[in-house]
Protein backbone atom coordinates (compact mmCIF):
# COMPACT_ATOMS: atom_id res chain seq x y z
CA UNK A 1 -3.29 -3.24 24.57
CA UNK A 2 -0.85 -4.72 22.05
CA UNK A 3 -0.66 -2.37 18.38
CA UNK A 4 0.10 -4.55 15.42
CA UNK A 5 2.95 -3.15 13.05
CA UNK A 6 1.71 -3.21 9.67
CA UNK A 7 4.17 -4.22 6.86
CA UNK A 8 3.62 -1.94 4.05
CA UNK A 9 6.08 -3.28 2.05
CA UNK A 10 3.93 -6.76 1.69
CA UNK A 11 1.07 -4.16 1.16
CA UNK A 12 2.30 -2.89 -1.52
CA UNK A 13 3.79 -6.18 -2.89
CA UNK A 14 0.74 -7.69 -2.98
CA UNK A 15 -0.87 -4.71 -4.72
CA UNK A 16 1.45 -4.92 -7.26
CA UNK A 17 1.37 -8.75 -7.57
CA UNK A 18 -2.31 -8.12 -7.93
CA UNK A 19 -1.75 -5.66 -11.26
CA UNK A 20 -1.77 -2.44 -9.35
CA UNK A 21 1.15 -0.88 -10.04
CA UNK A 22 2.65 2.13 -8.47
CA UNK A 23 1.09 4.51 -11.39
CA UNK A 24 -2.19 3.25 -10.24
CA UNK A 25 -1.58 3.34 -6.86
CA UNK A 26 -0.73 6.74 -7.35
CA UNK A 27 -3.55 7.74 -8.98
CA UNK A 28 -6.00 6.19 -6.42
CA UNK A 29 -4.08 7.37 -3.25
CA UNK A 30 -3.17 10.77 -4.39
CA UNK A 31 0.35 9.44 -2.98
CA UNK A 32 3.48 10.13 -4.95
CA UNK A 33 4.97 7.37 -6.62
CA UNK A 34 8.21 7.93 -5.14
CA UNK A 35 6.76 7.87 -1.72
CA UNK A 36 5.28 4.25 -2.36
CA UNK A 37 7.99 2.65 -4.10
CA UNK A 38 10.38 4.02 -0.59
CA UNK A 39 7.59 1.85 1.16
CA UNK A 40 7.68 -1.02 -0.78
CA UNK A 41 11.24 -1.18 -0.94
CA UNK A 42 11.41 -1.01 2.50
CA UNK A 43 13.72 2.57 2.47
CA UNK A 44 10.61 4.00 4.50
CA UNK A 45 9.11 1.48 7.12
CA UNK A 46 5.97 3.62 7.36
CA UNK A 47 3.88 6.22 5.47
CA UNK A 48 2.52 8.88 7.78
CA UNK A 49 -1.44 8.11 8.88
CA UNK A 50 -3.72 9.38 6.22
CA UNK A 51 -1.31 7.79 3.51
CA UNK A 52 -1.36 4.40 5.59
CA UNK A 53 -5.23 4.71 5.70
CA UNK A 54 -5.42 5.43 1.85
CA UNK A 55 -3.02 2.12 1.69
CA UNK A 56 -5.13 -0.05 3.19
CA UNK A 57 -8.50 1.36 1.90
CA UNK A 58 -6.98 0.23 -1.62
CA UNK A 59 -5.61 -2.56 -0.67
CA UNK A 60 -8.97 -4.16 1.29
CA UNK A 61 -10.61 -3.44 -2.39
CA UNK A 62 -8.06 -4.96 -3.84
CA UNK A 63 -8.19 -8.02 -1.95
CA UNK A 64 -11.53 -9.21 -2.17
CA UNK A 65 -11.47 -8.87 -6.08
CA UNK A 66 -7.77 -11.25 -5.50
CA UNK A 67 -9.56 -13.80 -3.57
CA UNK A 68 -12.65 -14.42 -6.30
């Protein structure tokens, strides 16, 4: 069983690209701002688990409202 790597800098990238900045993000993941601009930056390669899940929960949302 192969485990895919996600890249949380793109992530976040995109999120931002998308008009949710890291204020927002901040506010929706109960992350710390500092934390997600290490990840997007690349500084930190990856958030611990429930961060990563709180990531992607965002950034599924986020994408569907991108791609109408």
């Amino acid at each position: 069983m192969s485990r895919e790597i996600t890249d949380f800098s793109k992530v976040l990238t995109d999120l931002k690209d998308w008009g949710v900045g890291d204020t927002q993000m901040e506010e929706l993941t109960g992350i710390e701002r500092t934390g997600l601009l290490r990840l997007r930056k690349g500084t930190k390669t990856q958030p611990n688990y429930d961060d990563g899940v709180e990531i992607m929960r965002v950034y599924q949302k986020e994408r569907k409202k991108a791609e109408v």
